[in-house]
N, C-alpha and C. Protein backbone atom coordinates (compact mmCIF):
# COMPACT_ATOMS: atom_id res chain seq x y z
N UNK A 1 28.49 -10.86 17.65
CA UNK A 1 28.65 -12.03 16.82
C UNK A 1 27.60 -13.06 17.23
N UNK A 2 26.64 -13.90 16.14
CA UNK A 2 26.28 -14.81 16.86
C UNK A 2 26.78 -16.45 16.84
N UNK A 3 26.28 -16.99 17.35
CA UNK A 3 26.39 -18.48 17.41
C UNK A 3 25.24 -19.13 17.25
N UNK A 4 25.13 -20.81 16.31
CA UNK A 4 24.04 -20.84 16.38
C UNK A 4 24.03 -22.32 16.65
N UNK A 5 23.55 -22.37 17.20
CA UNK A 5 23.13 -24.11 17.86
C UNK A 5 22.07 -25.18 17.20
N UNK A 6 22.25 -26.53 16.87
CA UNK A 6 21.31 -27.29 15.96
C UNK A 6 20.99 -28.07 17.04
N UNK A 7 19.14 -27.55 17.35
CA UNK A 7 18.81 -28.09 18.16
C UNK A 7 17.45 -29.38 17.85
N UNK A 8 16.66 -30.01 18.13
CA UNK A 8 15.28 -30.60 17.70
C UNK A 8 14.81 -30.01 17.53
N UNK A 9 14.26 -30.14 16.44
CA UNK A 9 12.80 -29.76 15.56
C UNK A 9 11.86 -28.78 16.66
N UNK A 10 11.05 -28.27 17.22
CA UNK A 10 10.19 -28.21 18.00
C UNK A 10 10.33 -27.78 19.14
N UNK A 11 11.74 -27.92 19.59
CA UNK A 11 12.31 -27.52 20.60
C UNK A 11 12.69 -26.52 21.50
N UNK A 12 12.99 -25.48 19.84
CA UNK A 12 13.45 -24.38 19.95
C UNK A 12 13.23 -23.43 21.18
N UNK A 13 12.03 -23.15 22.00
CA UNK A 13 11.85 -22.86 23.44
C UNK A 13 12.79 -23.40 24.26
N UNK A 14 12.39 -24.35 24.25
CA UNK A 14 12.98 -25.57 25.28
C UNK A 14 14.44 -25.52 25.69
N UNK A 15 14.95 -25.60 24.43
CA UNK A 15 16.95 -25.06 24.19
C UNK A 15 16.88 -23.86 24.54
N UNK A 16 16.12 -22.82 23.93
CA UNK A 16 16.56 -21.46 24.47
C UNK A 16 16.55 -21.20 25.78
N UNK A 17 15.37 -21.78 26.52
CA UNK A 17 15.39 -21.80 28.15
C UNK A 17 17.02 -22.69 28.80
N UNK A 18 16.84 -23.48 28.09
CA UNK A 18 18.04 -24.10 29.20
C UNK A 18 19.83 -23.49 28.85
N UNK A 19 19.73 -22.90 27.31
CA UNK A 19 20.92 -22.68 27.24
C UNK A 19 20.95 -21.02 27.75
N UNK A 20 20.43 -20.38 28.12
CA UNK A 20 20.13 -19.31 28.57
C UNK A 20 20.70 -19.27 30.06
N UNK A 21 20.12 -20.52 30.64
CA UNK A 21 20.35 -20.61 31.86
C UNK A 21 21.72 -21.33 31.89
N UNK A 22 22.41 -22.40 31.36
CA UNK A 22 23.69 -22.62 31.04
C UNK A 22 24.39 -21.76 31.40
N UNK A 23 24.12 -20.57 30.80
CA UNK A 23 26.19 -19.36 30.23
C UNK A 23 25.90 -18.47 31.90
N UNK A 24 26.93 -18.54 31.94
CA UNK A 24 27.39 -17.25 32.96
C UNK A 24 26.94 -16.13 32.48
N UNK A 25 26.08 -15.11 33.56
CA UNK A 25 26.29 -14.03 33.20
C UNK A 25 27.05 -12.94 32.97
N UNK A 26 28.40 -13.64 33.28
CA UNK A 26 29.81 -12.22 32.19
C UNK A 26 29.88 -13.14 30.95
N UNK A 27 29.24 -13.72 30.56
CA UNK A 27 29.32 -14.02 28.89
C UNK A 27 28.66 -12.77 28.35
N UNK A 28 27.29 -11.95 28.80
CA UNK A 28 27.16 -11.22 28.38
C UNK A 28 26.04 -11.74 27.04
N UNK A 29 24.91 -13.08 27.03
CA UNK A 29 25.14 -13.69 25.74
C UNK A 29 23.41 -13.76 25.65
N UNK A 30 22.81 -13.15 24.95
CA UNK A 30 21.64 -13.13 24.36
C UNK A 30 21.55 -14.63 23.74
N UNK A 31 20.25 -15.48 23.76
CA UNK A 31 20.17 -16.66 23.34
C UNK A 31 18.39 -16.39 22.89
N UNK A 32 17.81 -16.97 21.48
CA UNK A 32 16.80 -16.88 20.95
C UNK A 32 16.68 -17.77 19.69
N UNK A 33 15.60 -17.89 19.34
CA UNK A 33 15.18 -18.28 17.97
C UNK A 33 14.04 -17.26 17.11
N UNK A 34 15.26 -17.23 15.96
CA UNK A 34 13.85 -16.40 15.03
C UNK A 34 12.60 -16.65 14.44
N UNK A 35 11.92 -16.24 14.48
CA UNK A 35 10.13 -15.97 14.31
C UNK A 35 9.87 -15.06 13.05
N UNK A 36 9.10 -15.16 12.14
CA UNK A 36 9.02 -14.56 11.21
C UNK A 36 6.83 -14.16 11.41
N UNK A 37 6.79 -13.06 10.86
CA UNK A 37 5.05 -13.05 10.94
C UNK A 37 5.14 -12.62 9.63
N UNK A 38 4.07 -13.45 9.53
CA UNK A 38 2.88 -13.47 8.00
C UNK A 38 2.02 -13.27 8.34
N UNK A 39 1.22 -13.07 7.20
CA UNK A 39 -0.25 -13.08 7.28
C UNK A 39 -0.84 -14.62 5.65
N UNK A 40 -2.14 -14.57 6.71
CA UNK A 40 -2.21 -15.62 5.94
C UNK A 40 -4.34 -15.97 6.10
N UNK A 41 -4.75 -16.19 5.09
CA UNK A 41 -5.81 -15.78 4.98
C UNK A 41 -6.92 -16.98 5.65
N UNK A 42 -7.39 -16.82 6.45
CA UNK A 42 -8.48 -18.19 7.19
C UNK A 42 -9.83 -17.53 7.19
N UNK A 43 -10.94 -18.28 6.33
CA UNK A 43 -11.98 -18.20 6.43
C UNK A 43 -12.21 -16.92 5.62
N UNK A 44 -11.79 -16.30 4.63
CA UNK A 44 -11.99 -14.94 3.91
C UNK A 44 -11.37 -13.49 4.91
N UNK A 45 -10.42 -14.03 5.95
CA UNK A 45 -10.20 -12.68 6.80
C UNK A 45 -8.61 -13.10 7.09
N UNK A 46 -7.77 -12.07 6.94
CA UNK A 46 -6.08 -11.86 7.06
C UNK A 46 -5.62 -11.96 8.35
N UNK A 47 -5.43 -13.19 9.02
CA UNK A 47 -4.78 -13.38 10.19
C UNK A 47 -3.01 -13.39 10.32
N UNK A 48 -2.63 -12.51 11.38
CA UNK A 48 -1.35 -12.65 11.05
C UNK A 48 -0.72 -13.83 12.25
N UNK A 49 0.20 -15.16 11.56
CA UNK A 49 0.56 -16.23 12.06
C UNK A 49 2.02 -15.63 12.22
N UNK A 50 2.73 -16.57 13.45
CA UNK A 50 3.86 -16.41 13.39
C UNK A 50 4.33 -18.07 13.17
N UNK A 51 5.80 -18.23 12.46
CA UNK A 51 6.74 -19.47 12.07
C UNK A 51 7.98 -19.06 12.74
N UNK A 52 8.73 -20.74 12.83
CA UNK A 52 10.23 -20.10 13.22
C UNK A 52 10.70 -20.43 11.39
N UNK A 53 11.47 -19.28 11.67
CA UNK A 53 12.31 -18.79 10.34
C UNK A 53 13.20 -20.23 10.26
N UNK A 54 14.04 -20.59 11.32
CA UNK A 54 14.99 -21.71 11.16
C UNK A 54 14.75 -22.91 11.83
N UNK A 55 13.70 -23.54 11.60
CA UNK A 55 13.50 -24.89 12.78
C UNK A 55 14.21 -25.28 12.84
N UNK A 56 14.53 -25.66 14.52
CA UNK A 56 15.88 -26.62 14.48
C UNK A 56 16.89 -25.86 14.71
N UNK A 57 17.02 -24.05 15.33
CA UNK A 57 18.09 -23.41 15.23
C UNK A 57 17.67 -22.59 16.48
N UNK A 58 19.01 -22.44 17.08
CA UNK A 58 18.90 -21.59 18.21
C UNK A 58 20.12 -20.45 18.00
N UNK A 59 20.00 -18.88 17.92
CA UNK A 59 20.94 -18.64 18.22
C UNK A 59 21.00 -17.69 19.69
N UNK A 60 22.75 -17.25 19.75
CA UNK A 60 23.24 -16.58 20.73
C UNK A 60 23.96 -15.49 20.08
N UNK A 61 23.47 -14.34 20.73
CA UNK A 61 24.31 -13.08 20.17
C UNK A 61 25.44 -13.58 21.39
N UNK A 62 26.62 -13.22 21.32
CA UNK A 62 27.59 -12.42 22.14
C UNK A 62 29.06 -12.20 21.56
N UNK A 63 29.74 -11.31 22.46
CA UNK A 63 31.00 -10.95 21.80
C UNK A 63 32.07 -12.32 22.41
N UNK A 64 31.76 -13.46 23.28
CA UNK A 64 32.57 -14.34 23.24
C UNK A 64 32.45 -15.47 22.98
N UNK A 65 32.65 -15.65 21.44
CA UNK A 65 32.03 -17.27 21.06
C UNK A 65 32.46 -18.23 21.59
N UNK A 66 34.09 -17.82 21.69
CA UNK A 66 35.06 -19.08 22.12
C UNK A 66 33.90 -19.38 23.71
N UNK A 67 33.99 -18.80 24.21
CA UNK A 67 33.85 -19.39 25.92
C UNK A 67 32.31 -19.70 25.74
N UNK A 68 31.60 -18.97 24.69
CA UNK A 68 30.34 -19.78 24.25
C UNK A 68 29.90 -21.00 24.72
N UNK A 69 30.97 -21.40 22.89
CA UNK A 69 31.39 -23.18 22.35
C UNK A 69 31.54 -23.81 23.49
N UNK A 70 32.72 -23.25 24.21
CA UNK A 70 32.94 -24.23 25.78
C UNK A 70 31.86 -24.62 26.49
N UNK A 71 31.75 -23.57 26.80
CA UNK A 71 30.40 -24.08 27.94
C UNK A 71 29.36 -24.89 27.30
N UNK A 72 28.97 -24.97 26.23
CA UNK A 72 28.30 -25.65 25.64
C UNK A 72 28.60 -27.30 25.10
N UNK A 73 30.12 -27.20 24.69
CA UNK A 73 30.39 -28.29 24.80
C UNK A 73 30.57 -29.59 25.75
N UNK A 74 30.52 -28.67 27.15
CA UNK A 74 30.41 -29.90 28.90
C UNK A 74 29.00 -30.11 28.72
N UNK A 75 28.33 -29.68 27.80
CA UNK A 75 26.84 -29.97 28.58
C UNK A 75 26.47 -31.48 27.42
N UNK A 76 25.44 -32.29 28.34
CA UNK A 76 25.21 -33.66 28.07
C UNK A 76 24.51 -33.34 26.43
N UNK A 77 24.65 -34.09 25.31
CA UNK A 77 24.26 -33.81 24.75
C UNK A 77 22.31 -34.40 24.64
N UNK A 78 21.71 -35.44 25.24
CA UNK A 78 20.60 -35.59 25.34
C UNK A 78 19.74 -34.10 25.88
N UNK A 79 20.41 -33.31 26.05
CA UNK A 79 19.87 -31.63 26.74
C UNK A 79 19.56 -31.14 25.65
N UNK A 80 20.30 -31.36 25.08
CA UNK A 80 20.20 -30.13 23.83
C UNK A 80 20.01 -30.19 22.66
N UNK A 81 21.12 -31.28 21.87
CA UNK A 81 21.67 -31.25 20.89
C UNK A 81 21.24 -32.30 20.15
N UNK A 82 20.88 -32.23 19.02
CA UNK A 82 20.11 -32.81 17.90
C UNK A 82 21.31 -34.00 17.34
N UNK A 83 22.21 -33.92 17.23
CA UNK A 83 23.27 -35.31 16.82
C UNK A 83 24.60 -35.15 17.28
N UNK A 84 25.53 -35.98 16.56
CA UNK A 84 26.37 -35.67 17.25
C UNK A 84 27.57 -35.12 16.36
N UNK A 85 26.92 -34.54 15.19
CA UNK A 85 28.10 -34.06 14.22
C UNK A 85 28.24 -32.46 14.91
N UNK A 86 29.00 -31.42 14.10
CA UNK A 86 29.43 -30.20 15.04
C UNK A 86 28.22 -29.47 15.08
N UNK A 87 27.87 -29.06 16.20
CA UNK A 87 26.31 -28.35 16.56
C UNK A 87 26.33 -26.86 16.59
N UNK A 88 28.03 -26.41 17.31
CA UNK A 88 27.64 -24.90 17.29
C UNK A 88 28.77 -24.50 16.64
N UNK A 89 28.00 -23.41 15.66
CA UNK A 89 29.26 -23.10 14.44
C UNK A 89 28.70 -21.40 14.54
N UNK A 90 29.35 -20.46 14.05
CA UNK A 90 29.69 -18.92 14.04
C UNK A 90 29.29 -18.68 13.12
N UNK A 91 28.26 -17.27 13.03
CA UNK A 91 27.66 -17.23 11.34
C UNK A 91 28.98 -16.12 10.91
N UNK A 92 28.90 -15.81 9.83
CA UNK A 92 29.89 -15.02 9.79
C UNK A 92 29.45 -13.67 9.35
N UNK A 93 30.28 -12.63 9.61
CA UNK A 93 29.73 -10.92 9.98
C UNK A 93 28.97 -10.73 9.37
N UNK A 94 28.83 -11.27 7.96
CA UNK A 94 28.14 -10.82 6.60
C UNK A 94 26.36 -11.45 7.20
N UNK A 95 26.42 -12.35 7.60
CA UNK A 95 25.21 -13.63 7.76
C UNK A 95 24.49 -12.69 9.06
N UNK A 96 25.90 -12.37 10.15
CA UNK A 96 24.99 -11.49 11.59
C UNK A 96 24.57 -10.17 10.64
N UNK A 97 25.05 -9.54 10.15
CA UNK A 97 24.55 -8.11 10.03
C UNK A 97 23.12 -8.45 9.32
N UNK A 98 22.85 -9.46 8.57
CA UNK A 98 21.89 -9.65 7.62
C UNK A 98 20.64 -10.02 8.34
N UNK A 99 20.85 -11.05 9.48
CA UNK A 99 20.10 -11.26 10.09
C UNK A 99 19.68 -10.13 11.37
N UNK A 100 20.44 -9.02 11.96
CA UNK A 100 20.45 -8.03 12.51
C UNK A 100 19.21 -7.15 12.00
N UNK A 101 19.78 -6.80 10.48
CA UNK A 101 18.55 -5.89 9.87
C UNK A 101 17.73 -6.16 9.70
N UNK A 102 17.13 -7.78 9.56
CA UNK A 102 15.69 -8.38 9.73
C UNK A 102 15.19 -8.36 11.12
N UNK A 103 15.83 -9.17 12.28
CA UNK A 103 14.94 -9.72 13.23
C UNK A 103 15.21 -7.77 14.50
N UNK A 104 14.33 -8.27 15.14
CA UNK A 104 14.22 -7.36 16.20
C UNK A 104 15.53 -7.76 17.80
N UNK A 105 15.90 -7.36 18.84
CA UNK A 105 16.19 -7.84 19.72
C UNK A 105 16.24 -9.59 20.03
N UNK A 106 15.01 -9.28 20.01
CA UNK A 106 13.89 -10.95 20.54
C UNK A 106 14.15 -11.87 19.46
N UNK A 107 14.25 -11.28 18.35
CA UNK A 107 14.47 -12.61 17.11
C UNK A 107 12.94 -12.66 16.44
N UNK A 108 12.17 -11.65 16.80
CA UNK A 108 11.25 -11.30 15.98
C UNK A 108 11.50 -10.37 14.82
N UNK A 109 10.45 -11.36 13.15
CA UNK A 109 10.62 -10.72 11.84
C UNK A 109 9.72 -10.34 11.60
N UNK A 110 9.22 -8.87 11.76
CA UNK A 110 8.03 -8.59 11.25
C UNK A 110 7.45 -8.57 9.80
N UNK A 111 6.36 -7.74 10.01
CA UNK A 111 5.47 -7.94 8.34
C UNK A 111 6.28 -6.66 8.35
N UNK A 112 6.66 -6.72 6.20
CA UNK A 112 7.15 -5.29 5.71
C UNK A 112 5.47 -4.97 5.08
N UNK A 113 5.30 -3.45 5.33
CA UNK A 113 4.51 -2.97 3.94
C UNK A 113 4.81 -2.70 2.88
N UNK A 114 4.19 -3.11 2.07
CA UNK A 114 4.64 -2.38 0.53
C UNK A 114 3.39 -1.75 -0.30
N UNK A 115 3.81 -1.06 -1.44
CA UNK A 115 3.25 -0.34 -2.31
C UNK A 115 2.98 -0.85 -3.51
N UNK A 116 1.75 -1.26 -4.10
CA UNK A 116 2.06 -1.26 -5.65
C UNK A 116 1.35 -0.11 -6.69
N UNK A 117 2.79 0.10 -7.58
CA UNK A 117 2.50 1.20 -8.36
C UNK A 117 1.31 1.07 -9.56
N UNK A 118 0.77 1.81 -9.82
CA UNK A 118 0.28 1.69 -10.98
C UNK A 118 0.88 0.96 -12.39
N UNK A 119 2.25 1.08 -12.03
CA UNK A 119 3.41 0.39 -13.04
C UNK A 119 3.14 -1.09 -12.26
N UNK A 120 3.06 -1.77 -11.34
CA UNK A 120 3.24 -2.76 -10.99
C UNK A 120 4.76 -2.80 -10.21
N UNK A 121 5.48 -1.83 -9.89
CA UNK A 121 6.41 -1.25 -9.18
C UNK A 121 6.02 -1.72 -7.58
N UNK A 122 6.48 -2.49 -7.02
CA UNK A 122 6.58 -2.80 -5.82
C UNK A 122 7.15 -2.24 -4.67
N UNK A 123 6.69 -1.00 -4.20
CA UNK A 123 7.93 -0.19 -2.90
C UNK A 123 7.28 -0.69 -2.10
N UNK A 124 8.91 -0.66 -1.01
CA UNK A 124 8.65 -1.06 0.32
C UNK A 124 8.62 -0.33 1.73
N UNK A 125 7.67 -0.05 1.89
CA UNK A 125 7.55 1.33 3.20
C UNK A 125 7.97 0.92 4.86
N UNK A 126 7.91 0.39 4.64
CA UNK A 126 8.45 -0.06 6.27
C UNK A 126 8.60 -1.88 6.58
N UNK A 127 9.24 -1.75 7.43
CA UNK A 127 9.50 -3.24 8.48
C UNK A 127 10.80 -3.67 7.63
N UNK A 128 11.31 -4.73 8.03
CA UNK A 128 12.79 -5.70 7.68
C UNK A 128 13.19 -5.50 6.29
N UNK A 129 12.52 -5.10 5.17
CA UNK A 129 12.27 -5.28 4.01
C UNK A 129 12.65 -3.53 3.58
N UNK A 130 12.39 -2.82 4.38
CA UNK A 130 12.97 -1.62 3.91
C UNK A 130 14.60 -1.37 3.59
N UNK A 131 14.80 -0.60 2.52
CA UNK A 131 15.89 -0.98 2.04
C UNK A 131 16.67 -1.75 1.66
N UNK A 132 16.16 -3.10 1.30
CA UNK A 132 16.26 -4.18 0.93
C UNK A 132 15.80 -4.96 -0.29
N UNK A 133 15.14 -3.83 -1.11
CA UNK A 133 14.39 -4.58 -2.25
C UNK A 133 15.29 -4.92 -3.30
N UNK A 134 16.57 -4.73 -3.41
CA UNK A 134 17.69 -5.32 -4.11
C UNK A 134 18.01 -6.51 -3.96
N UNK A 135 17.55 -7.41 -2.82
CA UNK A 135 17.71 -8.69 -2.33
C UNK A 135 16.71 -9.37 -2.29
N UNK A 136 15.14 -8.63 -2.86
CA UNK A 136 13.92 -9.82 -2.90
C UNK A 136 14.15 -10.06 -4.04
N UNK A 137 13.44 -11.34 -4.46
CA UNK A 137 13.97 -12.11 -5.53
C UNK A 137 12.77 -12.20 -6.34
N UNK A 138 11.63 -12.51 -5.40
CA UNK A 138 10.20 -12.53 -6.14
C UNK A 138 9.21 -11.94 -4.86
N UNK A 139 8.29 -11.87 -5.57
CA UNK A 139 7.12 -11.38 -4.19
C UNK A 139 5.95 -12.05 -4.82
N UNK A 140 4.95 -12.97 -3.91
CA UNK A 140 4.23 -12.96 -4.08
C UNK A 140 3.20 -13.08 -3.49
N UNK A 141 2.15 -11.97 -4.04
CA UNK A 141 1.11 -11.04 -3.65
C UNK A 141 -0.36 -12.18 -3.02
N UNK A 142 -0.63 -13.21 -3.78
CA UNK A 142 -1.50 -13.76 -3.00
C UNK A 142 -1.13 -14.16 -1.73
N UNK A 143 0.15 -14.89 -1.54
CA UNK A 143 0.50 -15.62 -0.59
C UNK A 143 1.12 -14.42 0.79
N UNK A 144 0.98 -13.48 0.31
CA UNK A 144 1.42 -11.82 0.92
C UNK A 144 2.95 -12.26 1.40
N UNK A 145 4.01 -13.17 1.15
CA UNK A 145 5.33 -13.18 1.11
C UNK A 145 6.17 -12.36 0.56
N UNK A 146 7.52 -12.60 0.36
CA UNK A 146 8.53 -12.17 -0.41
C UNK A 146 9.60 -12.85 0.23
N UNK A 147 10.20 -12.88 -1.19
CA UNK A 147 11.78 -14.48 -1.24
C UNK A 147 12.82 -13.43 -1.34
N UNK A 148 13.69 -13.87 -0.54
CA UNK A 148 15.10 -13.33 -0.28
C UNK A 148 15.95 -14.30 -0.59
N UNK A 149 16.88 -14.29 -1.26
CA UNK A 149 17.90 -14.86 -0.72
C UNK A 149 18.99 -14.77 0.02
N UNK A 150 19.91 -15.41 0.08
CA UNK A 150 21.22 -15.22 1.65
C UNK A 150 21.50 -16.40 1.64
N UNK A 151 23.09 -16.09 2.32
CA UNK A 151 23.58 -16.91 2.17
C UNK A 151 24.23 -16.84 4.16
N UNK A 152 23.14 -17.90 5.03
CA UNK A 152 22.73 -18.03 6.00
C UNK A 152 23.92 -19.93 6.30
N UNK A 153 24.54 -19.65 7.46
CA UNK A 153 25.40 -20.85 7.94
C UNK A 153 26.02 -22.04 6.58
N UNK A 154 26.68 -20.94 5.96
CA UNK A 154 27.48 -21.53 4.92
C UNK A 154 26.56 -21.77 3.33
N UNK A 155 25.42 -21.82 3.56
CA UNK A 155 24.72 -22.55 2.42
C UNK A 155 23.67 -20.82 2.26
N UNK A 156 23.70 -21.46 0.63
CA UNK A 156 22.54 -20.40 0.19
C UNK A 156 20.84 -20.88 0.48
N UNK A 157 20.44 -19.66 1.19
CA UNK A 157 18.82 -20.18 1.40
C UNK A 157 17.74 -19.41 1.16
N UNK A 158 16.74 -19.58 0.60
CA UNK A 158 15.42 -18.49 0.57
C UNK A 158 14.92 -18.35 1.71
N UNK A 159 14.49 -16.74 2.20
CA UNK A 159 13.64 -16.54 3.10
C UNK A 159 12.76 -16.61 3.17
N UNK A 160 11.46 -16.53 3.32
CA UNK A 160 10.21 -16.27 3.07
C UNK A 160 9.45 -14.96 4.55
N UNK A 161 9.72 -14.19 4.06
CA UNK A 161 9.14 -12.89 4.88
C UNK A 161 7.82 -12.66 4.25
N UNK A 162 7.13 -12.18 5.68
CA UNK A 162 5.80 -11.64 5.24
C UNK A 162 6.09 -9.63 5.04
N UNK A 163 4.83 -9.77 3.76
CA UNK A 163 3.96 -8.74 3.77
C UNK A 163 3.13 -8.00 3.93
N UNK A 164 2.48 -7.22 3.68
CA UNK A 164 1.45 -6.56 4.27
C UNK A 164 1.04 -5.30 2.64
N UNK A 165 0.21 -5.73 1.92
CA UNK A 165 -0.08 -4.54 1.09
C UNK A 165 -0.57 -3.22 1.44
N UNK A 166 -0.60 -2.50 1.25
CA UNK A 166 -1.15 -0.95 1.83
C UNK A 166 -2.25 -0.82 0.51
N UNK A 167 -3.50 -0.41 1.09
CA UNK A 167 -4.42 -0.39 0.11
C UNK A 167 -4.35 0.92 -0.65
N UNK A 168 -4.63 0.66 -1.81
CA UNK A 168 -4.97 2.01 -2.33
C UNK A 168 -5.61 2.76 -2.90
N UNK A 169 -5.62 3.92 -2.12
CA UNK A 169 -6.77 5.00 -1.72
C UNK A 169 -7.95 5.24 -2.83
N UNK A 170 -7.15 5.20 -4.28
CA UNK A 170 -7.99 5.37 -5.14
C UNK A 170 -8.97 4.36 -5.64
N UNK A 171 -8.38 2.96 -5.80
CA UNK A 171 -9.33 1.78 -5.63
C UNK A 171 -10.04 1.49 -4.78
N UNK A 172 -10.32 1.73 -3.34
CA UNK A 172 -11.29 1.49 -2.35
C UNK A 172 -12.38 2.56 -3.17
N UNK A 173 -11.66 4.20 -3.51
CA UNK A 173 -12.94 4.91 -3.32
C UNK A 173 -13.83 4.46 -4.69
N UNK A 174 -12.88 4.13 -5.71
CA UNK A 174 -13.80 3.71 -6.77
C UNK A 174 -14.97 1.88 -6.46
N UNK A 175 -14.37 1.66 -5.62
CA UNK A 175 -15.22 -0.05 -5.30
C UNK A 175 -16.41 0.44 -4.31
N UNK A 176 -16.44 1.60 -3.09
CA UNK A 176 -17.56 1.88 -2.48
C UNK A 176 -18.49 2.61 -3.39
């Protein structure tokens, strides 16, 4: 299950280091922020950048939220915590599994590849995005993205995942 903490803008390291060091180790409790990679074009050449997916969000996998929340709640809030309305709230199974099949361990989202058909048919061959093309909403190809939606800590939100086109074979050989 995770938990997710509303931390400052910018921070997101910063919280993950200290709430990491916070929990006991029989919590058992993975603590991270997700990262998403794009690519994104500088100077005529495809550099791939990484973003955090949720600025301002820290989460914690573990199987004990309750003793989580606790421990988190003794701690000063100038440490951590961005205000003083409720900071750590439980995504719910639907929100973890969703975010599970995107990020890696680490809370890294990689680039998916995809295919375009001669139809203009969009498949998706590998990374977060596999088996998932029932849930992109739009893709678009200059910006090498694709929009998801989800419905992420109560509210509905777009993702923005990167892509990666796979060239194809027959258009390179006809352009050399």
């Amino acid at each position: 299950m995770w938990c997710v903490v509303h931390v400052k803008d910018g921070g997101e390291g910063q919280a993950e280091a200290f709430v990491a060091g916070l929990l006991p180790g029989e919590l058992n409790a993975r603590c991270f922020h997700l990262i998403r990679s794009r690519r994104k074009k500088y100077e005529g050449k495809w550099q791939t950048v990484y973003e955090d997916l949720f600025p301002g969000y820290v989460f914690i996998d573990t199987d004990q939220p309750e003793k989580v929340y606790k421990e988190l709640k003794k701690t000063p809030k100038p440490n951590l915590l961005f205000s003083d309305d409720e900071y750590v709230s439980t995504l719910e199974e639907h929100e973890t599994e969703l975010m599970e099949r995107l990020a890696d361990r680490r809370g890294r989202i990689g680039i998916s590849r995809v295919r375009i058909g001669a139809d203009g048919k969009i498949s998706y061959l590998s990374g977060p995005l596999l088996g998932m093309g029932n849930r992109v909403r739009r893709v678009n190809l200059h910006k090498r993205i694709a929009e998801i939606e989800a419905e992420i800590m109560g509210r509905k939100r777009l993702l923005y995942l990167g892509i990666e086109i796979e060239a194809d074979e027959r258009r390179n050989a006809c352009e050399t």
